[in-house]
Structure formats: C-alpha cells, structure tokens
PDB file of N, CA and C in Angstrom:
ATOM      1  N   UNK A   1       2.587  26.203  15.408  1.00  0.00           N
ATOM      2  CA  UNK A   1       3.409  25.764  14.292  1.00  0.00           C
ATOM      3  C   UNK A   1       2.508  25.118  13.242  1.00  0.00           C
ATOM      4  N   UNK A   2       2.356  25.271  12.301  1.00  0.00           N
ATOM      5  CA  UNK A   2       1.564  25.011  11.008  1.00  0.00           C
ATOM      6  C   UNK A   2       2.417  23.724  10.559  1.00  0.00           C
ATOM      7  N   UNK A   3       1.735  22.869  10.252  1.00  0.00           N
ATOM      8  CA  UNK A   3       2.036  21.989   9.793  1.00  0.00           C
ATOM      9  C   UNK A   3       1.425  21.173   8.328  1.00  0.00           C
ATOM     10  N   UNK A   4       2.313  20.807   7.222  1.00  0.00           N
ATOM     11  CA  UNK A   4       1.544  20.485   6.308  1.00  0.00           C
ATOM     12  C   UNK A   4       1.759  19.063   6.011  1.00  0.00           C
ATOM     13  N   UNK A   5       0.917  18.459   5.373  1.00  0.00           N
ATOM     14  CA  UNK A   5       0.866  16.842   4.921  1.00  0.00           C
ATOM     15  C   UNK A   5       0.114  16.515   3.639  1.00  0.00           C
ATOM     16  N   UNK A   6       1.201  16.455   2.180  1.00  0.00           N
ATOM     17  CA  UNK A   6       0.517  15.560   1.346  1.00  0.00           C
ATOM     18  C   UNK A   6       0.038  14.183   1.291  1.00  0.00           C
ATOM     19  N   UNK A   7      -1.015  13.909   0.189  1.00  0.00           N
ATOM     20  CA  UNK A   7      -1.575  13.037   0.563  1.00  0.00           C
ATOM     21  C   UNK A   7      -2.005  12.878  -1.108  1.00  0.00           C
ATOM     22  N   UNK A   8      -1.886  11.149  -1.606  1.00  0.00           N
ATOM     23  CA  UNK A   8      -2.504  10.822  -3.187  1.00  0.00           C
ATOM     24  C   UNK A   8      -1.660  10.128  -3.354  1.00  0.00           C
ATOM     25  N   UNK A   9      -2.049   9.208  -4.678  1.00  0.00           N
ATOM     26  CA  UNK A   9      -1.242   8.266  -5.336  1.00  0.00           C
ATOM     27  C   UNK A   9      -0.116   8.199  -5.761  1.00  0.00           C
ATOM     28  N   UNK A  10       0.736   7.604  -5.260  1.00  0.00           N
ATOM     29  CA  UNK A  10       2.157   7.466  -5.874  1.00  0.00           C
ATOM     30  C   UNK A  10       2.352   7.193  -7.239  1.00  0.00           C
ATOM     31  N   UNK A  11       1.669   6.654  -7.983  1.00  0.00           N
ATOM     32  CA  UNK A  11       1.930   6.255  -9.442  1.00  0.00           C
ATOM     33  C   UNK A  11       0.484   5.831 -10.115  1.00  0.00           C
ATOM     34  N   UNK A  12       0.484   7.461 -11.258  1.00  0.00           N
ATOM     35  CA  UNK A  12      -0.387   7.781 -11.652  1.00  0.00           C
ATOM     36  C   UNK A  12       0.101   7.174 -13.438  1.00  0.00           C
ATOM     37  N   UNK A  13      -1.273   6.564 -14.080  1.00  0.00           N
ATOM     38  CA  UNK A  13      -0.758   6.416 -15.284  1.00  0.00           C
ATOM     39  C   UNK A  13      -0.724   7.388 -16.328  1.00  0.00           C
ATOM     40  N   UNK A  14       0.177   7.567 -17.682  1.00  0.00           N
ATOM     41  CA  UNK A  14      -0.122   8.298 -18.616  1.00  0.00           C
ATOM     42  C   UNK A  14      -0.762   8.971 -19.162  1.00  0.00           C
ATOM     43  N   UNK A  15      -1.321  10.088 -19.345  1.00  0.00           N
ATOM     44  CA  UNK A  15      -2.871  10.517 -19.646  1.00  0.00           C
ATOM     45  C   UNK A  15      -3.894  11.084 -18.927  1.00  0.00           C
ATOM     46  N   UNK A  16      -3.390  10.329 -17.561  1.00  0.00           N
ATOM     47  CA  UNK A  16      -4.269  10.471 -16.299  1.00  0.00           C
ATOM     48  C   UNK A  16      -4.364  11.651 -15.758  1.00  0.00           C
ATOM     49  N   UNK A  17      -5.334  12.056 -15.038  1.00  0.00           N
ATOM     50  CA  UNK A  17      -4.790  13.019 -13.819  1.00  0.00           C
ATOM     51  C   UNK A  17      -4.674  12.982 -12.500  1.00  0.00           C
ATOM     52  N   UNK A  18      -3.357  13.623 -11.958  1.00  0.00           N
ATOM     53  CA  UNK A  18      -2.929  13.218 -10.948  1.00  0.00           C
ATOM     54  C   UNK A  18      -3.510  13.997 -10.117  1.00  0.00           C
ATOM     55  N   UNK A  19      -4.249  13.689  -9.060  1.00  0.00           N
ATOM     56  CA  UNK A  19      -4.534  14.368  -8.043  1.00  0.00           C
ATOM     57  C   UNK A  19      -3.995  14.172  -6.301  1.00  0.00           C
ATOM     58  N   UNK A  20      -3.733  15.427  -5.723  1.00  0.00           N
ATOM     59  CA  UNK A  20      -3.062  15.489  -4.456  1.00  0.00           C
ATOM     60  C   UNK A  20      -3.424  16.532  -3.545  1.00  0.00           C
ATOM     61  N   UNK A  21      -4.048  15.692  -2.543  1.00  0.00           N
ATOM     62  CA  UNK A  21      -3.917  16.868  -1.460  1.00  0.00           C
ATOM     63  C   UNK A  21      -2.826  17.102   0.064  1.00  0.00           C
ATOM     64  N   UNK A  22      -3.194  18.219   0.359  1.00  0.00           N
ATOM     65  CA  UNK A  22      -2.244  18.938   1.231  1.00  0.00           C
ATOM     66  C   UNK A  22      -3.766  19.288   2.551  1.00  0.00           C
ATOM     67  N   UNK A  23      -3.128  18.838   3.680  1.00  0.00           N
ATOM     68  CA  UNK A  23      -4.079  18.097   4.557  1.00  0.00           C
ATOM     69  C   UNK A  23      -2.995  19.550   5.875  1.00  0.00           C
ATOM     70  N   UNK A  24      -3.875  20.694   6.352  1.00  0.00           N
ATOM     71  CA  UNK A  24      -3.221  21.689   6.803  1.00  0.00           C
ATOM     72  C   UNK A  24      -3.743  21.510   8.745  1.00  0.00           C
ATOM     73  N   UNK A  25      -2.407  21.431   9.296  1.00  0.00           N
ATOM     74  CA  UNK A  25      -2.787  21.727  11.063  1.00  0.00           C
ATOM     75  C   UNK A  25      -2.055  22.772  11.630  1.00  0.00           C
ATOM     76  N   UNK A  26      -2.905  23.373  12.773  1.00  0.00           N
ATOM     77  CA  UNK A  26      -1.658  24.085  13.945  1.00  0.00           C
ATOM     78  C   UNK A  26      -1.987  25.651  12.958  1.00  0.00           C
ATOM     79  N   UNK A  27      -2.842  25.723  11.827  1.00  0.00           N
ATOM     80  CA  UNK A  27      -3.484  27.178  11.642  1.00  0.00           C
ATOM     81  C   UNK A  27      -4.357  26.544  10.121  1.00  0.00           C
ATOM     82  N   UNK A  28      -5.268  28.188  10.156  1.00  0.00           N
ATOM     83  CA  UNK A  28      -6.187  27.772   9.332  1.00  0.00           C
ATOM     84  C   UNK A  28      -6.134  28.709   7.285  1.00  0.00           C
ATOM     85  N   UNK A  29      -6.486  27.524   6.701  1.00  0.00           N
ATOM     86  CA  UNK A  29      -6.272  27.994   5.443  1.00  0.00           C
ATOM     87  C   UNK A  29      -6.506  29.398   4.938  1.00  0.00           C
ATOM     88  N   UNK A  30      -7.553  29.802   5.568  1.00  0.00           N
ATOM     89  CA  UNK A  30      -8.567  31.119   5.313  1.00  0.00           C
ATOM     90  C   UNK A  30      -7.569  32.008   6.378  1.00  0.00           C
ATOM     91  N   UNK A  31      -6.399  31.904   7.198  1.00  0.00           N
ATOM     92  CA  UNK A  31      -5.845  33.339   7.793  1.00  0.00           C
ATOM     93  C   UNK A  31      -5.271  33.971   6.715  1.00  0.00           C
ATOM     94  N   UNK A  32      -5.657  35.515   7.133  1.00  0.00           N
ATOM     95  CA  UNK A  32      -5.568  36.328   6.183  1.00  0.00           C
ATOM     96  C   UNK A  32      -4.004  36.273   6.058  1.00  0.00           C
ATOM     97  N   UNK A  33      -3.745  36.829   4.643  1.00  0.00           N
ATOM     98  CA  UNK A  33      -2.608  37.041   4.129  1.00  0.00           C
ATOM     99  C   UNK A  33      -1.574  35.796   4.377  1.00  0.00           C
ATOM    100  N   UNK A  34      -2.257  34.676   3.930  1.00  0.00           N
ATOM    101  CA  UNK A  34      -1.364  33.273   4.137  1.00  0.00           C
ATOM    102  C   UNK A  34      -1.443  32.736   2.817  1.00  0.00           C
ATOM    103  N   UNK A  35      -0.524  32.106   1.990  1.00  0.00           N
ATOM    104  CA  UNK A  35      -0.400  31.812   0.450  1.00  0.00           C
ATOM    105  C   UNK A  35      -0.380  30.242   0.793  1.00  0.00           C
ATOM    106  N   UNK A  36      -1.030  29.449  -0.233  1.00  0.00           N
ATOM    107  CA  UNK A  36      -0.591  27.871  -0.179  1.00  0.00           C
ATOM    108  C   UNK A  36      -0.625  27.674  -1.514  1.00  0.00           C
ATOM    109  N   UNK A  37       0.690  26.869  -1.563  1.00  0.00           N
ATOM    110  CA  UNK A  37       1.007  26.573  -2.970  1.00  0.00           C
ATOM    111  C   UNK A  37       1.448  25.081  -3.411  1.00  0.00           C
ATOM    112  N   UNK A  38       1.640  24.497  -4.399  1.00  0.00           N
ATOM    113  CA  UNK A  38       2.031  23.717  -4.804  1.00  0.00           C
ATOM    114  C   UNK A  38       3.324  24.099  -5.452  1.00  0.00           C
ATOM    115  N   UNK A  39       4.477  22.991  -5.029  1.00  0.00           N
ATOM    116  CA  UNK A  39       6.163  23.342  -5.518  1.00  0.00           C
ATOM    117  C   UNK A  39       6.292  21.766  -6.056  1.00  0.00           C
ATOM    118  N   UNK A  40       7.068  21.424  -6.944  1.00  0.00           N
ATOM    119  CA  UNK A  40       7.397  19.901  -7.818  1.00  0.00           C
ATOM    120  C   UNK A  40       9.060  20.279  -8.022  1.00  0.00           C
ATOM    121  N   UNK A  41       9.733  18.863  -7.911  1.00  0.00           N
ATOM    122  CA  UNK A  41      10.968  18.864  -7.988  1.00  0.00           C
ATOM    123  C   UNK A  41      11.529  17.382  -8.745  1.00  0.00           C
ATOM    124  N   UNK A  42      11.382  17.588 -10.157  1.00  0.00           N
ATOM    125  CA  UNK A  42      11.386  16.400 -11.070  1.00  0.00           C
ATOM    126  C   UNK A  42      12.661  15.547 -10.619  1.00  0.00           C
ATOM    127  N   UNK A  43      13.289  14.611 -10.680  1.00  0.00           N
ATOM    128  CA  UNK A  43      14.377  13.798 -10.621  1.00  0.00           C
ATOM    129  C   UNK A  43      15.642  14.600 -10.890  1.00  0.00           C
ATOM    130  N   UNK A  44      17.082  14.873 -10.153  1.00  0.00           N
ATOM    131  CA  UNK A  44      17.790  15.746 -11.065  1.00  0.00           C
ATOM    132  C   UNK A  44      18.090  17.105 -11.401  1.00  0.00           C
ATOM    133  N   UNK A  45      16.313  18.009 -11.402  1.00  0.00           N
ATOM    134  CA  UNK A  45      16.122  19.143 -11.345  1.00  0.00           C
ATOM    135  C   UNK A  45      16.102  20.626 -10.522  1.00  0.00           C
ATOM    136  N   UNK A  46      15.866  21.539 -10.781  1.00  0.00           N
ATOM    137  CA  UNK A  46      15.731  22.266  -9.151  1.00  0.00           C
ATOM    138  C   UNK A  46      13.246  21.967  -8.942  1.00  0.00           C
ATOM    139  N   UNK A  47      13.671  23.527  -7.990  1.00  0.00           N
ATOM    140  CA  UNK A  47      12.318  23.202  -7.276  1.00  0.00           C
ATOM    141  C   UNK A  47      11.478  24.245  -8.695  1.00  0.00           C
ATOM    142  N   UNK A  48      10.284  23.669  -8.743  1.00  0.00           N
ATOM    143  CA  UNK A  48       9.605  24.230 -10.267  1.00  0.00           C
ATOM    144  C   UNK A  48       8.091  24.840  -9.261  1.00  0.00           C
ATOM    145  N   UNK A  49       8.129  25.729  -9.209  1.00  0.00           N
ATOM    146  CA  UNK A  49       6.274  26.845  -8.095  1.00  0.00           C
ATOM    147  C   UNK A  49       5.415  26.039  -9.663  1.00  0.00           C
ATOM    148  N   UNK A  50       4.263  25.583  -8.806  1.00  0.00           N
ATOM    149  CA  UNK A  50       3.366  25.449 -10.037  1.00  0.00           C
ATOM    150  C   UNK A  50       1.950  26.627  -9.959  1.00  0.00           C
ATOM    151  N   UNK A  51       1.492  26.825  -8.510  1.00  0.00           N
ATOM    152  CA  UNK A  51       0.533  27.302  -8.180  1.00  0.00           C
ATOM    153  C   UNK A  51       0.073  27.551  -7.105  1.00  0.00           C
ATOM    154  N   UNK A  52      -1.134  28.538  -7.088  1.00  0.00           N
ATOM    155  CA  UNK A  52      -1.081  28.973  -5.548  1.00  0.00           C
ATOM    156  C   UNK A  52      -2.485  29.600  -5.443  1.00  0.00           C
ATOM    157  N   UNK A  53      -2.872  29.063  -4.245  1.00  0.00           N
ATOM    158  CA  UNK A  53      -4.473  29.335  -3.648  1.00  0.00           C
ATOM    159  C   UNK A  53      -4.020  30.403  -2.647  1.00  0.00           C
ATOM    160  N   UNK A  54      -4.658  31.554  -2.509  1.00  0.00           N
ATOM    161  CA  UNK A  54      -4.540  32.350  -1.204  1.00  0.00           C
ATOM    162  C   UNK A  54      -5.592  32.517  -0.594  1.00  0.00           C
ATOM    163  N   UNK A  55      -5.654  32.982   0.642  1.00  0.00           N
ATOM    164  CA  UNK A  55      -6.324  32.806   1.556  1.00  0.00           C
ATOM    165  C   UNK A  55      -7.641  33.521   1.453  1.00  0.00           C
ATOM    166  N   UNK A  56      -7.935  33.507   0.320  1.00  0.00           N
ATOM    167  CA  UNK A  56      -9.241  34.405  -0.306  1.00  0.00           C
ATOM    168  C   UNK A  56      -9.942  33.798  -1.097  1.00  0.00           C
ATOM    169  N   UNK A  57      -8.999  32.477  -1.170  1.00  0.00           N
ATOM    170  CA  UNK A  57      -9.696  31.760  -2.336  1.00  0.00           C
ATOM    171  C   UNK A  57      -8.861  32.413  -3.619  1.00  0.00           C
ATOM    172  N   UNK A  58      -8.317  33.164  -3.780  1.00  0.00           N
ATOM    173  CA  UNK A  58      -8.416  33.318  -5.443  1.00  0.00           C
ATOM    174  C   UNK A  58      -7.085  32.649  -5.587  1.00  0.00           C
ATOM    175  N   UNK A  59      -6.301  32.477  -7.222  1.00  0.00           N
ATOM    176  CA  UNK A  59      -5.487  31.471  -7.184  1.00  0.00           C
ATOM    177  C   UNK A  59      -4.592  32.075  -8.447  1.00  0.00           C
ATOM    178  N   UNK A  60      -3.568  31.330  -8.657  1.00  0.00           N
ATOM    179  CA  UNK A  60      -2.809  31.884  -9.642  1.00  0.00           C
ATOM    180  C   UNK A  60      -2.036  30.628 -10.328  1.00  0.00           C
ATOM    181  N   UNK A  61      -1.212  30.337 -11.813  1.00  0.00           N
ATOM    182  CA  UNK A  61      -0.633  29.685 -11.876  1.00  0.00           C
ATOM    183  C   UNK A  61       0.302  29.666 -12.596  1.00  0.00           C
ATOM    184  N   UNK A  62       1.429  29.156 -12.673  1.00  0.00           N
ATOM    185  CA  UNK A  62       2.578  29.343 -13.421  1.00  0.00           C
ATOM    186  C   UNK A  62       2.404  28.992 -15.029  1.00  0.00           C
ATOM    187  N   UNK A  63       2.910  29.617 -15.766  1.00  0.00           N
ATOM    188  CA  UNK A  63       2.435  29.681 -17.529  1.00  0.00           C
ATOM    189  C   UNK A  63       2.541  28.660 -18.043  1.00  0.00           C
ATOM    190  N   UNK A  64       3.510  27.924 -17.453  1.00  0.00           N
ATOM    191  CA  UNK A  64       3.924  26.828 -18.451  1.00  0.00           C
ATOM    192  C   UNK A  64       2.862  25.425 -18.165  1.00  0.00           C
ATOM    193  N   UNK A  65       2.273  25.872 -16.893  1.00  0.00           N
ATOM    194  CA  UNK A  65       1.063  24.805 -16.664  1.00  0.00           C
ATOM    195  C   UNK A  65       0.132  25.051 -16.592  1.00  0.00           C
ATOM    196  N   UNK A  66      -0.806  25.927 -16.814  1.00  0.00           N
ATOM    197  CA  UNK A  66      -1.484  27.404 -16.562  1.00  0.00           C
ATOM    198  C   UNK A  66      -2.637  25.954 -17.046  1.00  0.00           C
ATOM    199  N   UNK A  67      -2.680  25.471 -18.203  1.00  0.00           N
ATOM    200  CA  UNK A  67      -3.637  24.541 -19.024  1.00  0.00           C
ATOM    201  C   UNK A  67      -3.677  23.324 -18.308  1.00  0.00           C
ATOM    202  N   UNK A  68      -3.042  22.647 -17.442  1.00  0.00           N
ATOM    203  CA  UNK A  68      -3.551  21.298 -17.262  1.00  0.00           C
ATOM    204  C   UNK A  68      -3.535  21.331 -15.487  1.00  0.00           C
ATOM    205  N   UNK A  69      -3.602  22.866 -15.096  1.00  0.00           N
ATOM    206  CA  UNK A  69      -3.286  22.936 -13.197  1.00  0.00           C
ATOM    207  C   UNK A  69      -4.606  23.476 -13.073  1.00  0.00           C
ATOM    208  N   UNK A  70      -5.121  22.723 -11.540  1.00  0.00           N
ATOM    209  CA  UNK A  70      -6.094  23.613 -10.752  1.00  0.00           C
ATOM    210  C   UNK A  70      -5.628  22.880  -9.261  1.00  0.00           C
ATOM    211  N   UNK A  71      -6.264  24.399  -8.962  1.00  0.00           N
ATOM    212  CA  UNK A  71      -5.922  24.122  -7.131  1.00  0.00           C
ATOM    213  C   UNK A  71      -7.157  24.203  -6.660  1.00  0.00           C
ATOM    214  N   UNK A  72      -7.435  23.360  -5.622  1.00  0.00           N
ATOM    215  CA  UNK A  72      -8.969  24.310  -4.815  1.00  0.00           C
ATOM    216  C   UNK A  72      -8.748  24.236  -3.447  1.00  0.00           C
ATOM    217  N   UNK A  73      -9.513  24.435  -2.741  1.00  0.00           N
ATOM    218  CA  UNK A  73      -9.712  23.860  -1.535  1.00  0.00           C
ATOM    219  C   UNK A  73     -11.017  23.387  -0.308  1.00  0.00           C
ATOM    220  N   UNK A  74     -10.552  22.899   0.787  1.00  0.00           N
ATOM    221  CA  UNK A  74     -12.068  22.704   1.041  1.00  0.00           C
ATOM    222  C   UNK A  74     -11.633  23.091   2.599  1.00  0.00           C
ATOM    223  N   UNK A  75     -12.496  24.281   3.091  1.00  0.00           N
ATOM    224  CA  UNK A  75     -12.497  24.860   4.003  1.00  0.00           C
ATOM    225  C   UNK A  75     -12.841  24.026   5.627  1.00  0.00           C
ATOM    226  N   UNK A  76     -13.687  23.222   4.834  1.00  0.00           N
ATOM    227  CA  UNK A  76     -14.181  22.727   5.759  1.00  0.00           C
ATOM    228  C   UNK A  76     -13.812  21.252   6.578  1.00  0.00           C
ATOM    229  N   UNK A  77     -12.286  21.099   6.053  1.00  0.00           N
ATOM    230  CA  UNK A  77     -11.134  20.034   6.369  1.00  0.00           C
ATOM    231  C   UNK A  77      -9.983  20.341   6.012  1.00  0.00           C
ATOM    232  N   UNK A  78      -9.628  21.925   6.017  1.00  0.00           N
ATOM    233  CA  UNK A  78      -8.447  22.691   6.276  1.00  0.00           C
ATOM    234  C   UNK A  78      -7.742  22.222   5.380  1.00  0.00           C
ATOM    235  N   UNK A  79      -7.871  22.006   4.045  1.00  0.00           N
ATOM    236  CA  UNK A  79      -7.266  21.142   2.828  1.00  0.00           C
ATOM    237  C   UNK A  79      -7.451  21.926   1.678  1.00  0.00           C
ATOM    238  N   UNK A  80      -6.401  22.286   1.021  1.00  0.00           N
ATOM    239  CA  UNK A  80      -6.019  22.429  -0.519  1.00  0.00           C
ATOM    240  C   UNK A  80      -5.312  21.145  -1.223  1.00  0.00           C
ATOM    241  N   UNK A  81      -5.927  21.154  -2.942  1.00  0.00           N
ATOM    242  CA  UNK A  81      -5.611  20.269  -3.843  1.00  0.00           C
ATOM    243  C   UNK A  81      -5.395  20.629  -4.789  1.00  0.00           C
ATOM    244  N   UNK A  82      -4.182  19.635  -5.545  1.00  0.00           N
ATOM    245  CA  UNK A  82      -3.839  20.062  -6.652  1.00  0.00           C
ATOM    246  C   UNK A  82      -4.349  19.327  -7.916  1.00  0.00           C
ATOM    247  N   UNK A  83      -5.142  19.540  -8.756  1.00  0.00           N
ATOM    248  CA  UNK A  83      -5.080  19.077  -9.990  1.00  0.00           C
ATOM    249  C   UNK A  83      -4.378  19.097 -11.324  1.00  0.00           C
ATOM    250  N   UNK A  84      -3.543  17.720 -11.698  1.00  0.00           N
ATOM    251  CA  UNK A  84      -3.005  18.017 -13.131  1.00  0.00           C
ATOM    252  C   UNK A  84      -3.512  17.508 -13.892  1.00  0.00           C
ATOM    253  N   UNK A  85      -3.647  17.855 -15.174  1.00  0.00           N
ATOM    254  CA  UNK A  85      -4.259  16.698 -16.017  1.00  0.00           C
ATOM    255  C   UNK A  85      -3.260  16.297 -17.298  1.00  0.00           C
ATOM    256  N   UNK A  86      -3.328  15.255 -17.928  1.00  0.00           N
ATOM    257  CA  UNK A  86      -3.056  14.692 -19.051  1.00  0.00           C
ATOM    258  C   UNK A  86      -1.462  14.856 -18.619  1.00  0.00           C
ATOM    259  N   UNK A  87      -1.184  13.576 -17.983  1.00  0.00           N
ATOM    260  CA  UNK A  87       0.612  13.474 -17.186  1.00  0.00           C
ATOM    261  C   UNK A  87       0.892  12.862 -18.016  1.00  0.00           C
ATOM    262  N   UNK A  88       2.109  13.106 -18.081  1.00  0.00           N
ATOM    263  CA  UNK A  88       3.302  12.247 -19.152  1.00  0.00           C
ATOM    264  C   UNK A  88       4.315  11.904 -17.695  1.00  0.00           C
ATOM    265  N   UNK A  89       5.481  11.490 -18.585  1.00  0.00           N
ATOM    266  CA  UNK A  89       6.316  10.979 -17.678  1.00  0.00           C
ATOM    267  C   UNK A  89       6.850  11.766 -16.659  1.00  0.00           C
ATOM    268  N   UNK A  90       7.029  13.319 -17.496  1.00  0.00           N
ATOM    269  CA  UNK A  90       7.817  14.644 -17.358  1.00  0.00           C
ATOM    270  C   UNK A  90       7.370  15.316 -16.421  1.00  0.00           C
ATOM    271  N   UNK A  91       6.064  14.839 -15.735  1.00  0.00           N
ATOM    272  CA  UNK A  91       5.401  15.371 -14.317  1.00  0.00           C
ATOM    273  C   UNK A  91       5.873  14.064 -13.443  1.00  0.00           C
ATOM    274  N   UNK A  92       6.851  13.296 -13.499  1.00  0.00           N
ATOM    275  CA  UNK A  92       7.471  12.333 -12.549  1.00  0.00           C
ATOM    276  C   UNK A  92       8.253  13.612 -11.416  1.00  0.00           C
ATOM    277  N   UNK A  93       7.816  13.475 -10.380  1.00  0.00           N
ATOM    278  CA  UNK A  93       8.287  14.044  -9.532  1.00  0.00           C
ATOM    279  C   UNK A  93       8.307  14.522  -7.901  1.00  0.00           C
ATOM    280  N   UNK A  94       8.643  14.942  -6.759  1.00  0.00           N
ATOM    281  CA  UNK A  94       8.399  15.192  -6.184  1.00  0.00           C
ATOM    282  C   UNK A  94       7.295  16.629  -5.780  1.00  0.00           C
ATOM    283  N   UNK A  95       6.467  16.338  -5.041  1.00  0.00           N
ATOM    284  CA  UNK A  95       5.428  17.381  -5.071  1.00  0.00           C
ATOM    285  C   UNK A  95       5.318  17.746  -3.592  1.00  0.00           C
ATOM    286  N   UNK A  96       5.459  19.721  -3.248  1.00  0.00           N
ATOM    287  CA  UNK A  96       5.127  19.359  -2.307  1.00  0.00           C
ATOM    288  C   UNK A  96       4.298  20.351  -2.260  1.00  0.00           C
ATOM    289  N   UNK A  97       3.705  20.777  -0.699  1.00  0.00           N
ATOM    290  CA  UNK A  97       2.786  22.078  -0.224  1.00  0.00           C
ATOM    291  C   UNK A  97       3.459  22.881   0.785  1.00  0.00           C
ATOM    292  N   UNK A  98       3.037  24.199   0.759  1.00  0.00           N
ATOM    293  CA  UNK A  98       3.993  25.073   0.902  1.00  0.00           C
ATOM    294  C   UNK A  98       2.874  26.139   1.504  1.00  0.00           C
ATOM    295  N   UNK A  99       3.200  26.753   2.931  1.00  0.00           N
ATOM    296  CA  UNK A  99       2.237  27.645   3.399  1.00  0.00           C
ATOM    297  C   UNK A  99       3.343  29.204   3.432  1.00  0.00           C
ATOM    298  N   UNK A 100       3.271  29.985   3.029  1.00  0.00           N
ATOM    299  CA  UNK A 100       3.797  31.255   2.957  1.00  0.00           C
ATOM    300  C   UNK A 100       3.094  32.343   3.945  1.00  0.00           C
ATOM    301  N   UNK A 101       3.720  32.947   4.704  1.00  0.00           N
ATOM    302  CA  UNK A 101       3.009  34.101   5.466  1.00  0.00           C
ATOM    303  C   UNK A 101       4.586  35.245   4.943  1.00  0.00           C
ATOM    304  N   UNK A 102       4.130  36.017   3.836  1.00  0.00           N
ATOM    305  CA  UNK A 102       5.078  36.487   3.706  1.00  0.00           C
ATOM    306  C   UNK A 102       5.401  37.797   4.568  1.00  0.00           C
ATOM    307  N   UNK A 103       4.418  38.404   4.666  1.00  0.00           N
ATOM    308  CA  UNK A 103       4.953  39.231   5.967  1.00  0.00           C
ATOM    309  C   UNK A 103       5.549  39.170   6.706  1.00  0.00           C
ATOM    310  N   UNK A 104       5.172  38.173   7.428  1.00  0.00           N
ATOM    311  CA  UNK A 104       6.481  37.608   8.591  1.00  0.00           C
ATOM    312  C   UNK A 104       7.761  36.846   8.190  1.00  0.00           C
ATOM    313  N   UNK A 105       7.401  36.291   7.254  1.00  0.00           N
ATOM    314  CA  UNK A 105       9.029  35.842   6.411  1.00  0.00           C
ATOM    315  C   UNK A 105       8.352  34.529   7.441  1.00  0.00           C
ATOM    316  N   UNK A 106       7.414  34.109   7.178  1.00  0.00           N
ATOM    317  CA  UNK A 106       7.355  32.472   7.706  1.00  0.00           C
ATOM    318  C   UNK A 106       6.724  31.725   6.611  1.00  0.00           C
ATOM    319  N   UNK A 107       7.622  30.314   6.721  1.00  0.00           N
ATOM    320  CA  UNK A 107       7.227  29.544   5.503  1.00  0.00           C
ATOM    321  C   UNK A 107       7.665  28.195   6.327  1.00  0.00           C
ATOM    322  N   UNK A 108       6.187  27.174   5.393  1.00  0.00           N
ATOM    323  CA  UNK A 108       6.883  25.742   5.963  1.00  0.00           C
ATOM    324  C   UNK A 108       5.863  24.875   4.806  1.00  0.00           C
ATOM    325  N   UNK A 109       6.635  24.241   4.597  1.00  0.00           N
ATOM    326  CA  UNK A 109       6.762  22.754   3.851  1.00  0.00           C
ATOM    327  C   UNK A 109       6.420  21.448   4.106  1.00  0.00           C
ATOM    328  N   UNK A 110       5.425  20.603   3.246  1.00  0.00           N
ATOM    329  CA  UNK A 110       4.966  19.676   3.614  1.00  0.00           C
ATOM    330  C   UNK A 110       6.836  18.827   3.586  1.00  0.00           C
ATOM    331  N   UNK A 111       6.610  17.316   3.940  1.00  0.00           N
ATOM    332  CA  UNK A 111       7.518  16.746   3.477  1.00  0.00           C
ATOM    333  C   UNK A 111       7.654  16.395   2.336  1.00  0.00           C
ATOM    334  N   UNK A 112       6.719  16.529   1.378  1.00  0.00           N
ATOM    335  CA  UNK A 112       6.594  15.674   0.241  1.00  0.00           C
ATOM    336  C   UNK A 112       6.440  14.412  -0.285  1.00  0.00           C
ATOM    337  N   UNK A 113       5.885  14.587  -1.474  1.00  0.00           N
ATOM    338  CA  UNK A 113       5.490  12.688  -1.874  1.00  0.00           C
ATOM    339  C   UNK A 113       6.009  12.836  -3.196  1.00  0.00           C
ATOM    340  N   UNK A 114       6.222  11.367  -3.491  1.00  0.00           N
ATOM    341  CA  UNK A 114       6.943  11.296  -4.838  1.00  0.00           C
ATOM    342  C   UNK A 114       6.057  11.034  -5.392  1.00  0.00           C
ATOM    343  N   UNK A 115       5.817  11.261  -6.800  1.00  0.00           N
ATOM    344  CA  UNK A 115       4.291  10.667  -7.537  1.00  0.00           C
ATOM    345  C   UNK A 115       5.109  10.242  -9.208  1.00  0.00           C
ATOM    346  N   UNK A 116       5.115   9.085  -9.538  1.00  0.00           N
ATOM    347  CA  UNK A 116       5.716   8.905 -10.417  1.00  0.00           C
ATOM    348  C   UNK A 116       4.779   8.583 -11.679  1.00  0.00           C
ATOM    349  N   UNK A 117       4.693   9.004 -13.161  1.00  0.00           N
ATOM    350  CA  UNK A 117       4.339   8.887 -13.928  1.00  0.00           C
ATOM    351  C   UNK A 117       4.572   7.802 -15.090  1.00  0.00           C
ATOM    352  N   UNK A 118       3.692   6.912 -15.094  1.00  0.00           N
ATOM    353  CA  UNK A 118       4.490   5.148 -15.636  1.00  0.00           C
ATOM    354  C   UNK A 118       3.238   4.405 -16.003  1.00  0.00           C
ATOM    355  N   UNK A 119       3.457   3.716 -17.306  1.00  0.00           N
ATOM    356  CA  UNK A 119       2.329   2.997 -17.392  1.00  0.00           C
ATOM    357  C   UNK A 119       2.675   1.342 -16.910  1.00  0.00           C
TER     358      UNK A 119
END
C-alpha cells in the first residue's frame, strides 16, 4: 500500500515561495508508469491539479500556473516537491500529493496540509 505524506510550512508570507514536500512509502517514485502530482483545494472551492512529475522524471503543468510551479524530486528519499512562487492570498489552501497508477485504476492521496497565505 503506497502511502503519501506532506510536509512544509503552514503559513507562508506574501510574495514568498511556498515550498512542500510529499515524503512517498510502501513503493517507489521511479515505478514505471506511476504519476505524482500536486492537487490544491482553496477554501470553498473544488479540487484545482496543479502538476505532475512522472516516473521518468519528466513533468507537466497546468496553464494557469505553468509560471510560478515547479515540481522535482529526489530519488534518493523517495520524495517529490512542489514549488510556487510569488503567493498571494489566492494560493491559501489545501495542498495535497497524489500517486496515480493509472493502469490499474489505483490512486491514493496524501492527507493534506493547509498552507495559508498571510502577512
């Protein structure tokens, strides 16, 4: 059973960038054909995909954040991260990580962390 766990600051200031990682057990980042992504769910809102590392390393990201997102990871502590930069309030939200094996129709979800944007 794969298990995921974010991990980073709850309250990042204005301007800043927020950084978060996703801390992966019970399988490894690099199995083939496995997607890890970052999902955010502002106050109120539905769930917003921001981005996604696959198991090749290469990565992709949604348009509307395409400019202030990076993901990476580090192989060598079974961990992907998300980078945003220059937060406003409007990245107040829940963030989580998300392992996809879509072939098999298996998917699982960190619990999430709230990361709130506030000076």
């Amino acid at each position: 059973q794969v298990q995921l766990q974010e991990s980073g600051p709850g309250l990042v200031k204005p301007s800043q960038t927020l950084s978060l990682t996703c801390t992966v057990s019970g399988g490894s980042i690099t199995t083939t054909n496995t997607a890890w992504s970052w999902i955010r769910q502002p106050p109120g809102k539905g769930l917003e995909w921001m981005g996604v590392i696959s198991y090749d390393g290469s990565t992709n990201y949604s348009p509307s954040l395409k400019s202030r997102t990076s993901i990476s990871r580090d192989t060598s502590k079974n961990q992907f991260s998300l980078q945003l930069s220059s937060v406003t309030p409007e990245d107040t939200a829940v963030y989580y990580c998300k392992a996809s094996r879509t072939i098999f129709q298996l998917y699982y979800w960190g619990q999430g962390t709230q990361v709130t944007v506030s000076s």
